[in-house]
Structure formats: structure tokens, C-alpha cells
N, C-alpha and C. Protein backbone atom coordinates (compact mmCIF):
# COMPACT_ATOMS: atom_id res chain seq x y z
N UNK A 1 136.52 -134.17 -130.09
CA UNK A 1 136.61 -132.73 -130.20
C UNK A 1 137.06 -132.10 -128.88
N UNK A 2 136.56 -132.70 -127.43
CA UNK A 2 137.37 -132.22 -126.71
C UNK A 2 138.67 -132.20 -126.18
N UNK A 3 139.22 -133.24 -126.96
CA UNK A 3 140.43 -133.27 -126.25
C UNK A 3 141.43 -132.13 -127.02
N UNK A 4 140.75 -131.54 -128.06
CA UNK A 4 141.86 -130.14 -128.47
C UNK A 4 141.79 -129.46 -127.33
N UNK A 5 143.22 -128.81 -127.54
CA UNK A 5 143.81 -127.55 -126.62
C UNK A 5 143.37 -126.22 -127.46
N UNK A 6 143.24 -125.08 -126.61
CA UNK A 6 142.85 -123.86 -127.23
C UNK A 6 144.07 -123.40 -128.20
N UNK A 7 145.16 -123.84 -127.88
CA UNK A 7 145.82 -123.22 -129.60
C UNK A 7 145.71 -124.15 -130.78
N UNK A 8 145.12 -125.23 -130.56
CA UNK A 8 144.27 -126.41 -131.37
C UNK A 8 143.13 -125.55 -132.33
N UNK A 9 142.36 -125.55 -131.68
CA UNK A 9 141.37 -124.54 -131.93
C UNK A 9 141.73 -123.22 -132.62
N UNK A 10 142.27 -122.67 -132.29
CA UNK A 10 142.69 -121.04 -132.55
C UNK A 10 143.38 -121.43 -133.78
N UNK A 11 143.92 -122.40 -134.25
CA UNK A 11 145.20 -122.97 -135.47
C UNK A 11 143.59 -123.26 -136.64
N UNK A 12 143.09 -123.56 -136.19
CA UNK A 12 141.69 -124.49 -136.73
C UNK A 12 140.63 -123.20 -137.25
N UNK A 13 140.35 -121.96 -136.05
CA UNK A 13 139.70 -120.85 -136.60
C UNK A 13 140.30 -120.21 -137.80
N UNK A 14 142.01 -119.69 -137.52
CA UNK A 14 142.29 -119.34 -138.53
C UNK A 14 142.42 -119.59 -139.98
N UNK A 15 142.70 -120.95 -139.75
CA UNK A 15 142.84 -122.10 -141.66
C UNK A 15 141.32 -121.69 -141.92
N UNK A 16 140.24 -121.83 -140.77
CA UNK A 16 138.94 -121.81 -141.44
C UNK A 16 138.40 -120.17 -141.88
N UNK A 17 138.76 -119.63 -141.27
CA UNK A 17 138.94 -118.31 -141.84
C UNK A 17 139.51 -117.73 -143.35
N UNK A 18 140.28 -118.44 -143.68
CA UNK A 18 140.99 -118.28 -145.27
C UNK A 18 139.96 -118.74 -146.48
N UNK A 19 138.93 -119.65 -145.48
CA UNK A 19 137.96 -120.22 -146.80
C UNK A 19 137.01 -119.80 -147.08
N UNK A 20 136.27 -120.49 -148.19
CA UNK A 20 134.94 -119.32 -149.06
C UNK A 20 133.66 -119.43 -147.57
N UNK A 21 133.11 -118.53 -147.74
CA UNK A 21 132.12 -118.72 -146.96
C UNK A 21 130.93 -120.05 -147.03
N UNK A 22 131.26 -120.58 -148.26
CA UNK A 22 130.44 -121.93 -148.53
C UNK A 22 131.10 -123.13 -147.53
N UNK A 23 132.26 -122.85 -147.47
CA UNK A 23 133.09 -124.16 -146.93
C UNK A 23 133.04 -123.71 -145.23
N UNK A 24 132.71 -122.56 -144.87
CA UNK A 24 132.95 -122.00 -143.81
C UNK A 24 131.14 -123.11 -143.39
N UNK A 25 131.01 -122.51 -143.92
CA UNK A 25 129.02 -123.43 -143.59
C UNK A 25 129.23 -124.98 -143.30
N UNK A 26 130.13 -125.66 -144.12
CA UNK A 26 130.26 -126.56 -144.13
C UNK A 26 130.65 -127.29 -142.96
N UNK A 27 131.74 -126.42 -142.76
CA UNK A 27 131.67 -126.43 -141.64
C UNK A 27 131.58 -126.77 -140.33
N UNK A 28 130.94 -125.82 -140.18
CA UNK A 28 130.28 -124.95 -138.96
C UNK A 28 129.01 -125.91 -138.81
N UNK A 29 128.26 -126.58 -140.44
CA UNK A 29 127.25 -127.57 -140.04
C UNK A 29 128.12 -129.21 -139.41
N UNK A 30 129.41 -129.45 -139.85
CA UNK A 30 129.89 -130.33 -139.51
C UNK A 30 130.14 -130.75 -137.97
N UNK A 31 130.95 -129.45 -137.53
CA UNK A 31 130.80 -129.57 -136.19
C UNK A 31 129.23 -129.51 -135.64
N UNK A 32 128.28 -129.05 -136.10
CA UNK A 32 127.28 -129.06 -135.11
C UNK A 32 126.58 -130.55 -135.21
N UNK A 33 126.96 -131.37 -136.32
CA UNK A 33 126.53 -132.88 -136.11
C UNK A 33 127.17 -133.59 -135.26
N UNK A 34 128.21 -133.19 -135.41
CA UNK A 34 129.03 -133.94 -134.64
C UNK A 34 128.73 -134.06 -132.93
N UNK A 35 128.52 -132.24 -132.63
CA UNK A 35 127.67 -131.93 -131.49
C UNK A 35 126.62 -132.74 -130.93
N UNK A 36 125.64 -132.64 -131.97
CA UNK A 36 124.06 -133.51 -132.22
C UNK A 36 124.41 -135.35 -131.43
N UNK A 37 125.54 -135.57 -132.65
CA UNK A 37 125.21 -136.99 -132.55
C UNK A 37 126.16 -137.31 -131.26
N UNK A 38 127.12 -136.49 -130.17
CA UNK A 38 127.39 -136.72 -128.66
C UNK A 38 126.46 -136.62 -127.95
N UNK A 39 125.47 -135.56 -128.26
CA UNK A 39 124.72 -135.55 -127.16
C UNK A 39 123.79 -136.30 -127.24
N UNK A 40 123.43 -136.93 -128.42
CA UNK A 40 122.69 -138.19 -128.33
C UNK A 40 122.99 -139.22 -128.02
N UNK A 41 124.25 -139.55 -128.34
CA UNK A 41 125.00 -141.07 -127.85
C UNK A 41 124.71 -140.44 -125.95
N UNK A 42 125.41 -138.79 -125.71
CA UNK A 42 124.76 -138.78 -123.92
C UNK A 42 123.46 -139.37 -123.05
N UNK A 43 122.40 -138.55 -124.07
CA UNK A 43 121.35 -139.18 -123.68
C UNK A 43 121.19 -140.48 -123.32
N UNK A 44 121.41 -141.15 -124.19
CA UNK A 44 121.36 -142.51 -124.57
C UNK A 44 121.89 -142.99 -123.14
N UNK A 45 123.48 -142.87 -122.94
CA UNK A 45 124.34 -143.35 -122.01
C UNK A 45 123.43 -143.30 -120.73
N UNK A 46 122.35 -141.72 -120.86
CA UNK A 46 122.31 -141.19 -119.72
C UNK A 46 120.53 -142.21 -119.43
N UNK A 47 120.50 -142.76 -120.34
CA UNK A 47 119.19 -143.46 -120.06
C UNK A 47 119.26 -144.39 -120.00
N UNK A 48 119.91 -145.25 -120.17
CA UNK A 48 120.57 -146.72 -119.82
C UNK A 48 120.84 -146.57 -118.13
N UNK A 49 121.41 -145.57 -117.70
CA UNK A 49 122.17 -145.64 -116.53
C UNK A 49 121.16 -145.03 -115.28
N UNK A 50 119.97 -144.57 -116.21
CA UNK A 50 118.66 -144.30 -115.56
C UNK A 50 117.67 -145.67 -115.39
N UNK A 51 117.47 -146.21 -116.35
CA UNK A 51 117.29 -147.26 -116.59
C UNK A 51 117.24 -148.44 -115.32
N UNK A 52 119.00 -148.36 -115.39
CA UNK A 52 119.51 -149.36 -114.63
C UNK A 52 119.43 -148.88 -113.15
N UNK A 53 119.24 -147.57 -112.77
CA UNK A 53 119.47 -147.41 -111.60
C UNK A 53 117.78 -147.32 -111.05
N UNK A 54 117.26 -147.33 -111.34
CA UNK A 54 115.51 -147.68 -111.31
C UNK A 54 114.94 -148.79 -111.00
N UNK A 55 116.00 -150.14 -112.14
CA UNK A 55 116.13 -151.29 -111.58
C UNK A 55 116.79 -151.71 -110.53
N UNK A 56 118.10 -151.12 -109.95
CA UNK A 56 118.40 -151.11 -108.88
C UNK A 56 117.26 -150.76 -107.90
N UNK A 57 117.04 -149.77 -107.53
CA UNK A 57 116.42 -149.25 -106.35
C UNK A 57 114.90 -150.13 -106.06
N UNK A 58 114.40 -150.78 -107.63
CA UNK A 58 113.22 -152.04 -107.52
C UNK A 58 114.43 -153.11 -106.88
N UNK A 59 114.98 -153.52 -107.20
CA UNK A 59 115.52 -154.93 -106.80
C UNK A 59 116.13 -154.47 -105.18
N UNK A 60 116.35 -153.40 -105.04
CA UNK A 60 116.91 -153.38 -103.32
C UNK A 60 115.10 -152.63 -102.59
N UNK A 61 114.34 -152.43 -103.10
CA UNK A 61 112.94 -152.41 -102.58
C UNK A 61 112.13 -154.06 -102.15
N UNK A 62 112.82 -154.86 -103.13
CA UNK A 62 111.91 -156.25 -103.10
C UNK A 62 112.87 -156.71 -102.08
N UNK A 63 114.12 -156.58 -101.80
CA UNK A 63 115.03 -157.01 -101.26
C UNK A 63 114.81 -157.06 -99.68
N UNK A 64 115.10 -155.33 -99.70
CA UNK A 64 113.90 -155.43 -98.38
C UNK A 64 112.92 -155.83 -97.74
N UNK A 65 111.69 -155.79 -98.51
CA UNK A 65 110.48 -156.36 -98.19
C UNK A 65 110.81 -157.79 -97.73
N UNK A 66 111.68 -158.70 -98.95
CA UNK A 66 111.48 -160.21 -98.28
C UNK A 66 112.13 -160.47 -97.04
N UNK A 67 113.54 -159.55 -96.90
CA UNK A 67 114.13 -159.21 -95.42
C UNK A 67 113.52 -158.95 -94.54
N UNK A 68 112.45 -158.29 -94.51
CA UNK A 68 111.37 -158.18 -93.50
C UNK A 68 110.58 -159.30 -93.33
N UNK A 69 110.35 -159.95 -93.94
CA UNK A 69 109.28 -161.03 -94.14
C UNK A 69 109.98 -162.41 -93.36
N UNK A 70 111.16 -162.00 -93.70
CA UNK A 70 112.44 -163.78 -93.06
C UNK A 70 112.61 -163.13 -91.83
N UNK A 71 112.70 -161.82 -91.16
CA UNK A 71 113.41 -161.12 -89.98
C UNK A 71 111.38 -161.59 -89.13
N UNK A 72 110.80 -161.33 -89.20
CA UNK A 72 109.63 -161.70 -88.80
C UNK A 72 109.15 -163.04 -89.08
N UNK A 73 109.66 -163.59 -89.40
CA UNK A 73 109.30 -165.15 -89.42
C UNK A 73 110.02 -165.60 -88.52
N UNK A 74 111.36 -165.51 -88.81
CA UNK A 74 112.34 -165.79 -87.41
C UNK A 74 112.25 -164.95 -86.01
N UNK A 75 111.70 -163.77 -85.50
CA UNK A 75 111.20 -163.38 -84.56
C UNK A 75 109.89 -164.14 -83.81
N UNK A 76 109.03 -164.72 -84.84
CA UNK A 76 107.64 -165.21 -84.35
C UNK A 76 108.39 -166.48 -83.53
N UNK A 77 108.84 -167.52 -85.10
CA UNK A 77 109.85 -168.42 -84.45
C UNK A 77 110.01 -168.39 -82.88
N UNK A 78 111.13 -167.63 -83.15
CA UNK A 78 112.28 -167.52 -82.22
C UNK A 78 111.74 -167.53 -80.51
N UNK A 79 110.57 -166.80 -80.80
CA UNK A 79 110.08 -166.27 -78.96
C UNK A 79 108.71 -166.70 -79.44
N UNK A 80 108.41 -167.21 -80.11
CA UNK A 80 106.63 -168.57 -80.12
C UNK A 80 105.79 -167.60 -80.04
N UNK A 81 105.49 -166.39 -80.98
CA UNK A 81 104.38 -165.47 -80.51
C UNK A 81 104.29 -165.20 -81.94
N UNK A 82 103.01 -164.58 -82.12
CA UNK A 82 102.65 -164.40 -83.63
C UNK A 82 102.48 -162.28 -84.06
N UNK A 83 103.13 -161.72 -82.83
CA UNK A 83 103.04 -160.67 -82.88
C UNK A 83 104.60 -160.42 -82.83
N UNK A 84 104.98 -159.21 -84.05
CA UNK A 84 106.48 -158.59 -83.64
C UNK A 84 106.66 -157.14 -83.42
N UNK A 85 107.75 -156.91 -82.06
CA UNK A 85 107.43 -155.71 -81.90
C UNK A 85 107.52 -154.50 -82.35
N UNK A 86 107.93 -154.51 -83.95
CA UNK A 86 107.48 -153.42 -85.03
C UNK A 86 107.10 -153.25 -85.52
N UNK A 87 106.18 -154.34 -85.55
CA UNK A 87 105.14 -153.81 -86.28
C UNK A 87 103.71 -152.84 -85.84
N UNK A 88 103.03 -152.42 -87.08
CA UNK A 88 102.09 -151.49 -86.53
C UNK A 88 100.71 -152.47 -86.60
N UNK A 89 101.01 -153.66 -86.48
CA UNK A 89 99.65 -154.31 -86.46
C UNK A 89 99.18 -154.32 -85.21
């Protein structure tokens, strides 16, 4: 539906204009399913991509943590001391 142009539309009001007011309903309910069932397929799109980006930000949270965990193992390592100097311990 969006890719009509406004004299698309305007060609489309008028034909629908010539008809009984029953068919005018018809319509007018047609397009609004049509409405209904985009913005549900949106949702949808839009919760998948919520979804996934939730799982992102868990998987680059754990990511970190174990990066910290190997960056302080190899610091203790590295200079033989069991304290590193960022931490707040």
C-alpha cells in the first residue's frame, strides 16, 4: 500500500466514491486489515530484533567479564603477584 503515489490514491478515492455505501465499508474495513495485519507483522519484526539485540548485549556482557578474568590471570602471571592494579579489592 505504500508504494502508491498520491494520484494512485486520488484515482482509487474517486472509483470508490461512485460506490454504494455498503461497498464503501467494505472497503474502508479492507484497508484497515490490511493496516492491522502490517503492523503486526511490525511488531513482530520489531520483537525479534529486540529479542536479538538483548541477546547481543548478554553475550558482549559475558564476553567481557571472561576478558577480564584472562586480562587478570595474565597480569598475576605476568609480574608473579596475586593483586591487579584495578582492581577494587
Amino acid at each position: 500500500m505504500s508504494d502508491l503515489s498520491n494520484d494512485q490514491i486520488a484515482q482509487m478515492v474517486e472509483q470508490n466514491l461512485a460506490r454504494s455505501d455498503h461497498q464503501l465499508l467494505a472497503i474502508i474495513a479492507t484497508y484497515q486489515l490490511i493496516q492491522v495485519r502490517q503492523l503486526s507483522e511490525l511488531q513482530e519484526l520489531l520483537g525479534k530484533f529486540i529479542q536479538k539485540t538483548g541477546q547481543d548485549i548478554q553475550d558482549i556482557s559475558t564476553n567481557t567479564a571472561r576478558s577480564r578474568v584472562d586480562l587478570d590471570s595474565l597480569y598475576k602471571k605476568e609480574f608473579n603477584t596475586t593483586k591487579v592494579p584495578w582492581s577494587e579489592d
